[in-house]
PDB file of N, CA and C in Angstrom:
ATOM      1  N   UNK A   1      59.863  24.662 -42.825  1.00  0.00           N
ATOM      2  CA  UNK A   1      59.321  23.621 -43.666  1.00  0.00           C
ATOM      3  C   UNK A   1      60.120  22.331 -43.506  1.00  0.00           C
ATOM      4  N   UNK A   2      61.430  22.756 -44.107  1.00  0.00           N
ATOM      5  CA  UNK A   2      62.293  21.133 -43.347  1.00  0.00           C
ATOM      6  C   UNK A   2      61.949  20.670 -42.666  1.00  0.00           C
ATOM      7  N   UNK A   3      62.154  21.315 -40.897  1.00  0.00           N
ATOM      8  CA  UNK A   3      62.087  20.716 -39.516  1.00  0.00           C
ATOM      9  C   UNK A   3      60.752  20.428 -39.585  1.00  0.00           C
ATOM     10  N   UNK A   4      59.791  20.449 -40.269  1.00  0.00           N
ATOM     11  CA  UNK A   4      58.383  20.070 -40.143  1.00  0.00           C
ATOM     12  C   UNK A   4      58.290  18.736 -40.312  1.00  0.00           C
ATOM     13  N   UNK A   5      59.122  18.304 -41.645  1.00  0.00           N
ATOM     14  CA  UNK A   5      59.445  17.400 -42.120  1.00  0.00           C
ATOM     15  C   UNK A   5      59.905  16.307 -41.383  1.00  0.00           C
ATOM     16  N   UNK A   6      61.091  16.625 -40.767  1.00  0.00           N
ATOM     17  CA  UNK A   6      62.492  15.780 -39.833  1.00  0.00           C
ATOM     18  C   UNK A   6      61.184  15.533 -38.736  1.00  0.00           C
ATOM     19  N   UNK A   7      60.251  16.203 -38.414  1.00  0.00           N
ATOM     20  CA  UNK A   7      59.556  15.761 -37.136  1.00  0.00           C
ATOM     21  C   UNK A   7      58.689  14.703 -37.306  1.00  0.00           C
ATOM     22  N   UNK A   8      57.878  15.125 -38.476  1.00  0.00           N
ATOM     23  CA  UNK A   8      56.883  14.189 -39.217  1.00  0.00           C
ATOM     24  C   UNK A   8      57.737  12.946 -39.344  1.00  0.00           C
ATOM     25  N   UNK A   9      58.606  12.902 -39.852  1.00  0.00           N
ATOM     26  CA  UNK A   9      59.230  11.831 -40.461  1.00  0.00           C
ATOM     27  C   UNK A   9      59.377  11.092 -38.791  1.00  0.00           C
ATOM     28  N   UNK A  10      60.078  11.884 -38.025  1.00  0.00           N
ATOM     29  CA  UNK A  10      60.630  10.989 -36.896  1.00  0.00           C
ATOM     30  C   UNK A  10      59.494  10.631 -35.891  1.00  0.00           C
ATOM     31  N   UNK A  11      58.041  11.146 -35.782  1.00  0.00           N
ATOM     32  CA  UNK A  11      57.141  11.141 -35.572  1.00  0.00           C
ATOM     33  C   UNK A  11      56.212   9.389 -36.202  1.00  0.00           C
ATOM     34  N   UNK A  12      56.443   9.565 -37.351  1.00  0.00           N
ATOM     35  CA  UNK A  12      56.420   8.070 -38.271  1.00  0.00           C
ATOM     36  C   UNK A  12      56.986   6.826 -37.987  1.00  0.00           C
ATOM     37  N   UNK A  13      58.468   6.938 -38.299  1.00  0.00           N
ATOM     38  CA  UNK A  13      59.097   6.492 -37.785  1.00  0.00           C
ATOM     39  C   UNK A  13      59.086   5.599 -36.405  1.00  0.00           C
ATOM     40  N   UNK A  14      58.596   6.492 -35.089  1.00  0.00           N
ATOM     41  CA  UNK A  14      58.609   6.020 -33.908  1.00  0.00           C
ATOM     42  C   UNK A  14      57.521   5.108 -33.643  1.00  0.00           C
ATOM     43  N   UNK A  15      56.288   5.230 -34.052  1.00  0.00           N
ATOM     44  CA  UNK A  15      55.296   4.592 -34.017  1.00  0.00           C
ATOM     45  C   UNK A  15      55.402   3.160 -34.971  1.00  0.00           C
ATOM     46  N   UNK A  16      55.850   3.289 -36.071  1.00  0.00           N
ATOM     47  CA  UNK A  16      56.023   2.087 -37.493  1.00  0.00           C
ATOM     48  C   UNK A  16      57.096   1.472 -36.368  1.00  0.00           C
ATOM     49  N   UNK A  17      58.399   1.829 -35.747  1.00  0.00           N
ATOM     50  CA  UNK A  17      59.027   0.606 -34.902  1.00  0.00           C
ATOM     51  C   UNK A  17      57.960   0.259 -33.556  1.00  0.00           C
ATOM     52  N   UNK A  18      57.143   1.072 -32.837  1.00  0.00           N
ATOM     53  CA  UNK A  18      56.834   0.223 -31.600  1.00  0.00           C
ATOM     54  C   UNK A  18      55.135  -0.388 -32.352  1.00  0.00           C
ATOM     55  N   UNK A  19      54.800  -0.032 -33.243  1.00  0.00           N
ATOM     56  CA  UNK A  19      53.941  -1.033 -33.417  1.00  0.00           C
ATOM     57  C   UNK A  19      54.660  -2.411 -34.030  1.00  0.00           C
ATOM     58  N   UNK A  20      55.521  -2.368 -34.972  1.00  0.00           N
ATOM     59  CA  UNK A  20      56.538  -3.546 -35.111  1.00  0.00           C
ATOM     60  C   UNK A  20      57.119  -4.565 -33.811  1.00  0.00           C
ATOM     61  N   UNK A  21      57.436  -3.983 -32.735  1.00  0.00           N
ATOM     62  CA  UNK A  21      57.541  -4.197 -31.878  1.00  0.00           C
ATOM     63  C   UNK A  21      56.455  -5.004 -31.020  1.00  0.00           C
ATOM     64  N   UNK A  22      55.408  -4.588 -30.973  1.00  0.00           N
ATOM     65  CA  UNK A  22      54.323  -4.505 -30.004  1.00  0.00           C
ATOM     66  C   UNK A  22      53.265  -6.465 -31.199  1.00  0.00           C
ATOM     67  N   UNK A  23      53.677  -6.252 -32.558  1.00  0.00           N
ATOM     68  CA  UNK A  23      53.792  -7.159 -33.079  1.00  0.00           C
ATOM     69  C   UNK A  23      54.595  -8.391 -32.943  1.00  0.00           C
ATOM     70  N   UNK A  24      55.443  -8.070 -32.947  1.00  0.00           N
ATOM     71  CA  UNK A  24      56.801  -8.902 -32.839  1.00  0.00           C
ATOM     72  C   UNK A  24      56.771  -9.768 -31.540  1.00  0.00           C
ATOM     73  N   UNK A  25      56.495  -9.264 -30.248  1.00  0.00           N
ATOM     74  CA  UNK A  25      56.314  -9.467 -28.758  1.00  0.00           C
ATOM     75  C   UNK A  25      54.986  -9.601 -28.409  1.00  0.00           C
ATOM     76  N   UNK A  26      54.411 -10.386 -28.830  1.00  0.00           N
ATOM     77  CA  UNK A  26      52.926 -10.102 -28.286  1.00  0.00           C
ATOM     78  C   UNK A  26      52.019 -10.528 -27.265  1.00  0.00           C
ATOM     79  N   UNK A  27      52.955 -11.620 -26.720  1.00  0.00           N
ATOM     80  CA  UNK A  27      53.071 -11.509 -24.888  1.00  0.00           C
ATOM     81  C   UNK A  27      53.339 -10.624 -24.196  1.00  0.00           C
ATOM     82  N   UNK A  28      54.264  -9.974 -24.445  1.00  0.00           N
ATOM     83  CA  UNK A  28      55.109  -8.651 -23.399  1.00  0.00           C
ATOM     84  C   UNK A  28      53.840  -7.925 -23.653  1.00  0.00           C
ATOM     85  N   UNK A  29      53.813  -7.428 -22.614  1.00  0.00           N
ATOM     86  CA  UNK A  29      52.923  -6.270 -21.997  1.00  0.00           C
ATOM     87  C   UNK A  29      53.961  -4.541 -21.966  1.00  0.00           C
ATOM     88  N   UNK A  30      53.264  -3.314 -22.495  1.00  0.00           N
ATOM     89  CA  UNK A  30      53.719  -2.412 -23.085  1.00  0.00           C
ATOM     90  C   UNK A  30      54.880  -2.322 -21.763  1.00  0.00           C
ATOM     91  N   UNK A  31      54.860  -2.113 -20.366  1.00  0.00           N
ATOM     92  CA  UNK A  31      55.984  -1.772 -19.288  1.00  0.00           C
ATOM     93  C   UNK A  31      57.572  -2.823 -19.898  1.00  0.00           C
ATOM     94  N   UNK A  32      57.046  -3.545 -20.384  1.00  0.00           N
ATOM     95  CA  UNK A  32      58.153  -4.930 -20.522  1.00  0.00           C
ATOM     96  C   UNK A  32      59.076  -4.276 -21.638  1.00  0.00           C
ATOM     97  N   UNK A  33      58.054  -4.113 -22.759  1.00  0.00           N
ATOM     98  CA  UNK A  33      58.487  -3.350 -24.301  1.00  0.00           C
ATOM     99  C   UNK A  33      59.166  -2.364 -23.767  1.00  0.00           C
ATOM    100  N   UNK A  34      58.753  -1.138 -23.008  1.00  0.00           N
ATOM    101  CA  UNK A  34      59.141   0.284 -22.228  1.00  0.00           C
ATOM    102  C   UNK A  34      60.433  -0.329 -22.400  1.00  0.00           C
ATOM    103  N   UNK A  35      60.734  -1.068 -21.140  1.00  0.00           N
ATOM    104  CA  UNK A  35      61.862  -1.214 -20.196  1.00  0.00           C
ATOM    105  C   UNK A  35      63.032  -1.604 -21.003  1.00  0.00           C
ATOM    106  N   UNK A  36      62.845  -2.547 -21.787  1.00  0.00           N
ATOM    107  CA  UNK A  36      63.529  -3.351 -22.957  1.00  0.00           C
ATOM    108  C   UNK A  36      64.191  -2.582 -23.726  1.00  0.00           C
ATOM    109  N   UNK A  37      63.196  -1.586 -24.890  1.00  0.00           N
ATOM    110  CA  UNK A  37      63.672  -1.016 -25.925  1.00  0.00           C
ATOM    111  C   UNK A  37      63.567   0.644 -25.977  1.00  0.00           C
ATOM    112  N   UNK A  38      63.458   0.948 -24.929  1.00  0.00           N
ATOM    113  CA  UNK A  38      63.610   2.540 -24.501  1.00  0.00           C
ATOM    114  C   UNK A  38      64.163   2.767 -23.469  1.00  0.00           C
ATOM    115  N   UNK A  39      64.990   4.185 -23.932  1.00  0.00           N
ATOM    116  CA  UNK A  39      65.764   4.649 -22.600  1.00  0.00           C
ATOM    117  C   UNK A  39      65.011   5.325 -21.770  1.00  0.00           C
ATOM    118  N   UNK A  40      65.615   6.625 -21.012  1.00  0.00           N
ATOM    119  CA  UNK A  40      64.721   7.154 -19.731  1.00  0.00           C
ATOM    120  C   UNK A  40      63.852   8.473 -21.098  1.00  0.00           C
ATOM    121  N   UNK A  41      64.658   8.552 -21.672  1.00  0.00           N
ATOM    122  CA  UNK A  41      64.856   9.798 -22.588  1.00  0.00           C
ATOM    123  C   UNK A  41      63.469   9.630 -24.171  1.00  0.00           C
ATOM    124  N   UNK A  42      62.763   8.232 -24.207  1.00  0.00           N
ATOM    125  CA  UNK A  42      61.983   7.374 -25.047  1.00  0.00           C
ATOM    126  C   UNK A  42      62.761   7.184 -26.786  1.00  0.00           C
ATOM    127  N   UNK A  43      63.736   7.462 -26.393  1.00  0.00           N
ATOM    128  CA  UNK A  43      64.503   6.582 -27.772  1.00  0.00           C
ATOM    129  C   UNK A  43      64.486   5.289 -28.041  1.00  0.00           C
ATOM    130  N   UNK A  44      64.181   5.120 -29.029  1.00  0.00           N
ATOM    131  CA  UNK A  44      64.619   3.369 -29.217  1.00  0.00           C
ATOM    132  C   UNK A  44      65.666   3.083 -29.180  1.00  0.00           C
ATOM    133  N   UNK A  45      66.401   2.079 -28.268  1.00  0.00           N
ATOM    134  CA  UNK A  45      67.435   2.000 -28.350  1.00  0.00           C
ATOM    135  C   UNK A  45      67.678   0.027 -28.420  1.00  0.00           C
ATOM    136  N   UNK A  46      68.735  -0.482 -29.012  1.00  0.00           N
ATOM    137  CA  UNK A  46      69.231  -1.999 -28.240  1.00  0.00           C
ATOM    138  C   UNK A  46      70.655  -2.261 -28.286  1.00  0.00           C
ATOM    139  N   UNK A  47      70.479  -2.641 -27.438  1.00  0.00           N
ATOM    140  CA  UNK A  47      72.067  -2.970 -26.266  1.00  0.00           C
ATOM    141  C   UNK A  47      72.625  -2.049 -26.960  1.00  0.00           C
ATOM    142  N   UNK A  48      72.304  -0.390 -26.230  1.00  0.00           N
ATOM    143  CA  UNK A  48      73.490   0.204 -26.243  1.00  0.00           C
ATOM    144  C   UNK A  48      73.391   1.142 -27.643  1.00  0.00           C
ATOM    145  N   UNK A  49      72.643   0.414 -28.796  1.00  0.00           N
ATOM    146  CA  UNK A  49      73.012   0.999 -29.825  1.00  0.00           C
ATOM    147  C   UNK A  49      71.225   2.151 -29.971  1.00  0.00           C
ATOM    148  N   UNK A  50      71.293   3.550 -30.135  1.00  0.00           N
ATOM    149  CA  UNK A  50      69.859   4.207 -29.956  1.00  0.00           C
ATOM    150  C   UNK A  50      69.528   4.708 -31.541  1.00  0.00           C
ATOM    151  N   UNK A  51      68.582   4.143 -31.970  1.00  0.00           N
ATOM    152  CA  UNK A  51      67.665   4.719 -33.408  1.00  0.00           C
ATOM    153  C   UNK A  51      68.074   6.105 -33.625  1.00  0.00           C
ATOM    154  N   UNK A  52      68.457   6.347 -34.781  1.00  0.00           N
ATOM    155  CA  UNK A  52      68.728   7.738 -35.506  1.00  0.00           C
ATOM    156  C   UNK A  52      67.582   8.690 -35.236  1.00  0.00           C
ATOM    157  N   UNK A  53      67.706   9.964 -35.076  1.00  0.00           N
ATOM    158  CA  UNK A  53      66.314  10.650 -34.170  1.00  0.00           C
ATOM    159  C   UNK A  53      66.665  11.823 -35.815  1.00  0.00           C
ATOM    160  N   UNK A  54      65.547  11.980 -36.079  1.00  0.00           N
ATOM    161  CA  UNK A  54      65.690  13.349 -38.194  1.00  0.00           C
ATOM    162  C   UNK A  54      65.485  13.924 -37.448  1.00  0.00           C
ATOM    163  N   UNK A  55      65.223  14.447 -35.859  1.00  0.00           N
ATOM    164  CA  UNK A  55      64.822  15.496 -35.499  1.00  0.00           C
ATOM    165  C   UNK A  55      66.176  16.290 -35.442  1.00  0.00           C
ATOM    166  N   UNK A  56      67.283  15.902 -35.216  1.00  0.00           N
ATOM    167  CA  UNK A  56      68.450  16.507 -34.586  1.00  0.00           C
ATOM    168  C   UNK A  56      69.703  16.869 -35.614  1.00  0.00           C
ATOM    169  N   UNK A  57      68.418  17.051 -36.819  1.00  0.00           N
ATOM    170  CA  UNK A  57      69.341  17.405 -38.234  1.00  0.00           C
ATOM    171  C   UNK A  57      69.582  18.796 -38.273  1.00  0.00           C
ATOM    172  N   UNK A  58      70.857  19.466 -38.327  1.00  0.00           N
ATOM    173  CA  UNK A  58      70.644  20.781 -38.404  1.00  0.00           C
ATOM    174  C   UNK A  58      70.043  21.421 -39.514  1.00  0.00           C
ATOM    175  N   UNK A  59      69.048  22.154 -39.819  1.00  0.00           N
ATOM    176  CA  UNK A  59      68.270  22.890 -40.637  1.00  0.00           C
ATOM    177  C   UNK A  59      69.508  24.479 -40.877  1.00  0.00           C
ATOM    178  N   UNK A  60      69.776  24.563 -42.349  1.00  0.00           N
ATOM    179  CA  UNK A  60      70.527  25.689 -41.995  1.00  0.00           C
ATOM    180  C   UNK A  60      69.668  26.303 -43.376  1.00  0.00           C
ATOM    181  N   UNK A  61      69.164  27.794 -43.066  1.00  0.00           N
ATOM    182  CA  UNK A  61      68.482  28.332 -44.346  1.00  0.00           C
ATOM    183  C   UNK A  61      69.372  29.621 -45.118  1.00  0.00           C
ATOM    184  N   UNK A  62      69.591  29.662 -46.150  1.00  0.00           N
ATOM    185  CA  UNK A  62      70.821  30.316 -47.018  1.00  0.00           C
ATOM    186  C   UNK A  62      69.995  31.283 -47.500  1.00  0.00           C
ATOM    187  N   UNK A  63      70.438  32.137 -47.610  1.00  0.00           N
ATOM    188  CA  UNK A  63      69.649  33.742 -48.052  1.00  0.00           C
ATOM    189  C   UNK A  63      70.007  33.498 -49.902  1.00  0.00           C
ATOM    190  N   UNK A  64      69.198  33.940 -50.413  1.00  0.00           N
ATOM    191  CA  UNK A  64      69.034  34.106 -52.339  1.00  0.00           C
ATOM    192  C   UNK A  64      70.126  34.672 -52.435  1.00  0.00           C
ATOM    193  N   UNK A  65      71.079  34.324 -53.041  1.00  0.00           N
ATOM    194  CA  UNK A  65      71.974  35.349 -53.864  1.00  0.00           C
ATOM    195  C   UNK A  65      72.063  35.716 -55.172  1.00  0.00           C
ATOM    196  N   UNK A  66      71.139  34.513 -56.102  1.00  0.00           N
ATOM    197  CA  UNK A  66      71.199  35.011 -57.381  1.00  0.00           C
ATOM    198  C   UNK A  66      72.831  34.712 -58.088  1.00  0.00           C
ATOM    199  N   UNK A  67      72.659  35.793 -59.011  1.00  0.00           N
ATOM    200  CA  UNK A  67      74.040  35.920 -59.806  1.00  0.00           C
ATOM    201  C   UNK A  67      75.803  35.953 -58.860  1.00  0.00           C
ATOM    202  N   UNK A  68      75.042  35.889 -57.647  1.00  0.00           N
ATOM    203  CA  UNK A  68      76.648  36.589 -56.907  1.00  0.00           C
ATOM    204  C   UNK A  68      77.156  35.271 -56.317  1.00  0.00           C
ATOM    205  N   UNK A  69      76.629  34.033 -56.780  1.00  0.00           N
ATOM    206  CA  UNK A  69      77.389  32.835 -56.640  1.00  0.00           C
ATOM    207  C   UNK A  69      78.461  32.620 -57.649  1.00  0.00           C
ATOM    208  N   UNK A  70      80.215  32.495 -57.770  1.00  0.00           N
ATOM    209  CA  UNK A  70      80.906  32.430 -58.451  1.00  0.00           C
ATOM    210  C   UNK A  70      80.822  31.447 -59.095  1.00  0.00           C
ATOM    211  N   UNK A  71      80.635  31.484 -60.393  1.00  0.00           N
ATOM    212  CA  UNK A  71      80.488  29.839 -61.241  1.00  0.00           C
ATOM    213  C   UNK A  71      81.071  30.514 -62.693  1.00  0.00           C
ATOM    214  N   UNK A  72      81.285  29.533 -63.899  1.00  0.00           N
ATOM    215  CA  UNK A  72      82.284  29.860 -64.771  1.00  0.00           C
ATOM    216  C   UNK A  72      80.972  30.365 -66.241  1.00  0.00           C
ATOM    217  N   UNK A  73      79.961  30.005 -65.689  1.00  0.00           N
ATOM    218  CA  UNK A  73      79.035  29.685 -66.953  1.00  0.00           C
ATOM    219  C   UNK A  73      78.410  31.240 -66.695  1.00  0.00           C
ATOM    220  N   UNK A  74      78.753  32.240 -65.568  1.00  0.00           N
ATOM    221  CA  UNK A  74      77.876  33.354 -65.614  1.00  0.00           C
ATOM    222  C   UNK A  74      78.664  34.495 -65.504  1.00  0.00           C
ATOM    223  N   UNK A  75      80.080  34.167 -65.612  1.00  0.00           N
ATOM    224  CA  UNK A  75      81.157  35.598 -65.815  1.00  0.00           C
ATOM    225  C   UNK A  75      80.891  36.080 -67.086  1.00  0.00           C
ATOM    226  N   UNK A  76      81.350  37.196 -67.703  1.00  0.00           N
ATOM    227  CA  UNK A  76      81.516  37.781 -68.579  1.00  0.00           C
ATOM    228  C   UNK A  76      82.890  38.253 -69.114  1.00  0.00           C
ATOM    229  N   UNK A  77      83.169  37.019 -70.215  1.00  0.00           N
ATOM    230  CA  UNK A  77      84.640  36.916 -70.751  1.00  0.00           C
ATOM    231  C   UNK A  77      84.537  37.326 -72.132  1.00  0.00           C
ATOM    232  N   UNK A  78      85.210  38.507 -72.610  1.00  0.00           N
ATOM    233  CA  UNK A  78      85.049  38.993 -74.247  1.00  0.00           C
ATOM    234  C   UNK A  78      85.580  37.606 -74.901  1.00  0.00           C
ATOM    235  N   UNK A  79      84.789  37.437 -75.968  1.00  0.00           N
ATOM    236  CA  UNK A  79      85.495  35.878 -76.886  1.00  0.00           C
ATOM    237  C   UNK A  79      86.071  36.556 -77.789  1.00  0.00           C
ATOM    238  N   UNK A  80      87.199  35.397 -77.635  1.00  0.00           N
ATOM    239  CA  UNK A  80      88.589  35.173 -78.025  1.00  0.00           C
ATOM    240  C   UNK A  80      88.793  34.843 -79.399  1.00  0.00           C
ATOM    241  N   UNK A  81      88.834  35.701 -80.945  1.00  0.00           N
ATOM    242  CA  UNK A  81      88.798  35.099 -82.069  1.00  0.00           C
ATOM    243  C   UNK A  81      90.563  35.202 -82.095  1.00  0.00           C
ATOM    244  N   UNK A  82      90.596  34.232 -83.266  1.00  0.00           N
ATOM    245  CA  UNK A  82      92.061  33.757 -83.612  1.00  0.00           C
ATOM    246  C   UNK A  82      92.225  33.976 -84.991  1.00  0.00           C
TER     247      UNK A  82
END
């Protein structure tokens, strides 16, 4: 479900900059745009610096544990009268 997400998103993403782009330049012809603002690899990149890719987020999925997470609010401490 995440990585569905990170793709969609970076999927979005890629298109919202080269239509920005393709706006922005509207002489340049798409080979010009190519050459300019993508590497061999189709990242956006300029001088050097390449657009954050959500695809390359690690997804890590944690199994249920329930009660067997240590926290102070779910021990069982006899109360303490004085």
């Amino acid at each position: 479900m995440a990585k569905n997400t990170f793709l969609y998103l970076q999927h979005y993403r890629w298109w919202r900059v080269i239509r920005w782009l393709r706006r922005k330049h509207r002489r340049t012809n798409w080979t010009a745009l190519r050459r300019r603002h993508l590497n061999n690899s189709w990242q956006i990149q300029h001088e050097g610096t390449v657009l954050f890719d959500p695809r390359t987020v690690p997804v890590t999925r944690y199994r249920y544990r329930g009660t067997a997470i240590p926290t102070r609010w779910n021990t069982l401490t006899p109360n303490r009268t004085a």
